[in-house]
Protein backbone atom coordinates (compact mmCIF):
# COMPACT_ATOMS: atom_id res chain seq x y z
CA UNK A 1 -2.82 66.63 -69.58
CA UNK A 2 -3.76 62.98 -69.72
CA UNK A 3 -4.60 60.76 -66.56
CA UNK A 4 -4.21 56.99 -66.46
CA UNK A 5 -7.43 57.01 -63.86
CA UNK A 6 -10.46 58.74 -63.81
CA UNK A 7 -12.35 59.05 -59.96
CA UNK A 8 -16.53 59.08 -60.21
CA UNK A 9 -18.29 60.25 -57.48
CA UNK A 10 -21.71 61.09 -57.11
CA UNK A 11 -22.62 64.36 -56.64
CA UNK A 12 -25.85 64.17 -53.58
CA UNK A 13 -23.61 61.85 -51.09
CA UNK A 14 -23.42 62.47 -47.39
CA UNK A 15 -20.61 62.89 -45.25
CA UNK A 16 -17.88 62.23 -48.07
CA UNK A 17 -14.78 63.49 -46.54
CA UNK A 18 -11.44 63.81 -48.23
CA UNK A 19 -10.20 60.77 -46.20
CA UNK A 20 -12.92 58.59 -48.08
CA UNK A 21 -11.61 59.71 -51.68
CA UNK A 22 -7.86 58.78 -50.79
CA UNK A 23 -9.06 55.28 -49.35
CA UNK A 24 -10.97 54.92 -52.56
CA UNK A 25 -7.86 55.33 -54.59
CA UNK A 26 -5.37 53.90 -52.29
CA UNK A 27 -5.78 50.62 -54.21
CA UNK A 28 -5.52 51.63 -57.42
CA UNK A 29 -2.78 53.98 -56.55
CA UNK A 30 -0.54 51.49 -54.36
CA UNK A 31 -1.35 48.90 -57.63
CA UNK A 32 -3.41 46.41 -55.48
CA UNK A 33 -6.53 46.72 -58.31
CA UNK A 34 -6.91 48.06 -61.12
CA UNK A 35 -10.66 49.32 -60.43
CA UNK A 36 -11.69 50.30 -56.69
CA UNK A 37 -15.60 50.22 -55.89
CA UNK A 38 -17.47 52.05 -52.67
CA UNK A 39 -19.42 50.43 -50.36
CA UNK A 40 -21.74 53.34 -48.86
CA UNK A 41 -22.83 52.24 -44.85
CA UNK A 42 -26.32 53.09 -46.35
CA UNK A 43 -26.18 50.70 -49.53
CA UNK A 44 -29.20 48.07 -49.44
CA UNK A 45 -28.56 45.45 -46.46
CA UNK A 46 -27.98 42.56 -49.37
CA UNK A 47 -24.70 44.60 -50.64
CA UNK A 48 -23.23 45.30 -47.52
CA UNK A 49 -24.15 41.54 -46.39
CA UNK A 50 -22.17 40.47 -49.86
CA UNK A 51 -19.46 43.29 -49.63
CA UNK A 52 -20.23 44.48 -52.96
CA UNK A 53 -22.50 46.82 -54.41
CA UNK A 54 -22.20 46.45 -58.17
CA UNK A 55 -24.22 49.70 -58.99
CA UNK A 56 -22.19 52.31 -56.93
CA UNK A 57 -21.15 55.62 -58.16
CA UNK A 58 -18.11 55.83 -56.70
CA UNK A 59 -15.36 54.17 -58.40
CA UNK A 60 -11.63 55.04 -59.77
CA UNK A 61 -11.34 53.37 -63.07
CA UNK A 62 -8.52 53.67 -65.92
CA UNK A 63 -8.75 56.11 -68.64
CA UNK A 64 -8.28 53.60 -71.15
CA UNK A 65 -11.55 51.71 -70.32
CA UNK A 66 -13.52 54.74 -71.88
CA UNK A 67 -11.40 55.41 -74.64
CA UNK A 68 -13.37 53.80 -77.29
CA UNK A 69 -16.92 54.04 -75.61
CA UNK A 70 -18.15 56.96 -76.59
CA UNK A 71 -21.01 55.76 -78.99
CA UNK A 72 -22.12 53.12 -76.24
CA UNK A 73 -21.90 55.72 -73.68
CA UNK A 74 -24.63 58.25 -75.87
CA UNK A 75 -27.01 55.19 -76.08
CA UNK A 76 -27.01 54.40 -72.67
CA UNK A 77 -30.14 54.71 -70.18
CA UNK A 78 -29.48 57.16 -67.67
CA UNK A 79 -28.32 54.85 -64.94
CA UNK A 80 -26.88 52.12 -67.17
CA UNK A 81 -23.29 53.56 -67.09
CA UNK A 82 -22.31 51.54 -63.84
CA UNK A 83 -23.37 48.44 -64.95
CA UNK A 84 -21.96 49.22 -68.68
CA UNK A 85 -18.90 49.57 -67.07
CA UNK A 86 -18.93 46.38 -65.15
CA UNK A 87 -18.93 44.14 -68.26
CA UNK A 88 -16.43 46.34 -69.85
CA UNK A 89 -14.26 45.65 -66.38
CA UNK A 90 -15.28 41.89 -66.33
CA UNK A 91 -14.27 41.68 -70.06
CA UNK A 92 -11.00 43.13 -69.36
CA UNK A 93 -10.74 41.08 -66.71
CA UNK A 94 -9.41 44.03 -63.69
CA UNK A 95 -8.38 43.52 -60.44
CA UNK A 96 -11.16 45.32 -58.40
CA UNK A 97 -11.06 46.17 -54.70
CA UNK A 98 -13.88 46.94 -52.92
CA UNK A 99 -13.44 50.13 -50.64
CA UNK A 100 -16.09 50.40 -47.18
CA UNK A 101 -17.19 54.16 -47.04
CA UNK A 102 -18.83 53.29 -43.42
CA UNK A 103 -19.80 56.97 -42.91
CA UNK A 104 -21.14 58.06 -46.39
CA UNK A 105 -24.37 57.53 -47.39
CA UNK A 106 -26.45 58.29 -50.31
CA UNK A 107 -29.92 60.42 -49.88
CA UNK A 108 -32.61 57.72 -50.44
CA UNK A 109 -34.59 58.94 -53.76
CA UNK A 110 -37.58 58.95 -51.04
CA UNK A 111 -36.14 61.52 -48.84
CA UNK A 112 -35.10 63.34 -52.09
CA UNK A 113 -38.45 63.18 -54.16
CA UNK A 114 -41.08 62.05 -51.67
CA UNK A 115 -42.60 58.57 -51.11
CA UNK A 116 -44.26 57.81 -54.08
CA UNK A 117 -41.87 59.48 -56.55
CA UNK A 118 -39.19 58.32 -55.04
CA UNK A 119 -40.80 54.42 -55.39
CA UNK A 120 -41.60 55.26 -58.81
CA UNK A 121 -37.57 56.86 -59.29
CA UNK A 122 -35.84 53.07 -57.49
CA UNK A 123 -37.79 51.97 -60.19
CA UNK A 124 -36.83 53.40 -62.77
CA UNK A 125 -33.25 52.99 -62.10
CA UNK A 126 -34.31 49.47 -62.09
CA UNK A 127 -35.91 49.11 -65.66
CA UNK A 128 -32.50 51.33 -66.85
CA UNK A 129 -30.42 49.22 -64.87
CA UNK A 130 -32.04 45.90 -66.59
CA UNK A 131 -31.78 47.74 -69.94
CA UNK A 132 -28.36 47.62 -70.27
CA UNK A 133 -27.45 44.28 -68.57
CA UNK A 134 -29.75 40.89 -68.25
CA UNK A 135 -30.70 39.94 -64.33
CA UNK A 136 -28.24 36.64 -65.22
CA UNK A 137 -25.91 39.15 -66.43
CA UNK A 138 -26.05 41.52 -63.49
CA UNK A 139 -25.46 38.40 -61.19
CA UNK A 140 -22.77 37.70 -63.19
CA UNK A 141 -21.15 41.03 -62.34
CA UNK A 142 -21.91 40.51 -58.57
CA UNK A 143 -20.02 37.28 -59.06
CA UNK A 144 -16.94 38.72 -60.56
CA UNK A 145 -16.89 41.34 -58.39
CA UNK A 146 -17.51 39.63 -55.05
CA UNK A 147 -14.58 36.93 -55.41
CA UNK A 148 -11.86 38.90 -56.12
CA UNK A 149 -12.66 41.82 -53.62
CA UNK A 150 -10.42 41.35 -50.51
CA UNK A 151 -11.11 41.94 -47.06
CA UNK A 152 -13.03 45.81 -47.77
CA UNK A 153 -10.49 48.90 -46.65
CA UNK A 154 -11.99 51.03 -44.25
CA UNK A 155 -11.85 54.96 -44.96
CA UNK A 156 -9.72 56.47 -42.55
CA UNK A 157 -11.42 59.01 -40.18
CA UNK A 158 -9.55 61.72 -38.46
């Protein structure tokens, strides 16, 4: 069976309810955006301030944008894919919609791994993060992404 989206999700969030996952594709489904984005209440202050957190998890984006990426995708540092897939949005120029997840959160890697390894872990992410994109390219990304998102849906709670 073939799909025209695919829906990410991480797999250690908090409080994800059913509700959150239909908001998340409500714009993509309804054809306001091609690519929907979460904003977790417990991303970093800075994101939420911006309404955009470039590096989430959670995202519906089209098949078609990972057709042909399997040999980037096997080079890739662990936590590059999200920002791999920002330049391939930004280079196919996609409607994106940022989605507010108010009530899902994402366990802090300190909580997770202790103090110190979880320092050492944010890190890490960091150096993978700056891997696969430039800083000037990763403010890039925050640029195309914080423009075009409208007014953030909230996830309907029940």
């Amino acid at each position: 069976m073939k799909t025209s989206h695919v829906v990410l999700i991480d797999a250690d969030l908090e409080g994800l309810r059913p509700s959150d996952i239909s908001a998340l594709i409500r714009p993509v489904a309804s054809h306001r955006a091609d690519v929907s984005l979460s904003l977790r209440g417990n991303a970093p202050w800075l994101w939420r301030v911006i309404g955009v957190d470039y590096i989430t998890g959670e995202r519906v984006v089209p098949t078609w944008l990972l057709h042909d990426a399997g040999q980037d995708l096997a080079t890739l540092p662990r936590f590059g894919f999200e920002v791999y897939l920002n330049d391939r949005i930004r280079a196919a120029h996609l409607a994106t919609e940022v989605v507010r997840w108010d009530f899902v959160a994402s366990p802090m890697k300190s909580r997770k791994r202790g103090f110190l390894r979880g320092m050492q872990a944010d890190f890490a992410m960091m150096a993978d993060i700056f891997r696969t994109v430039s800083p000037v390219g990763a403010i890039r990304q925050i640029r195309y992404f914080r423009p075009i998102a409208p007014e953030p849906e909230k996830a309907a709670y029940m």
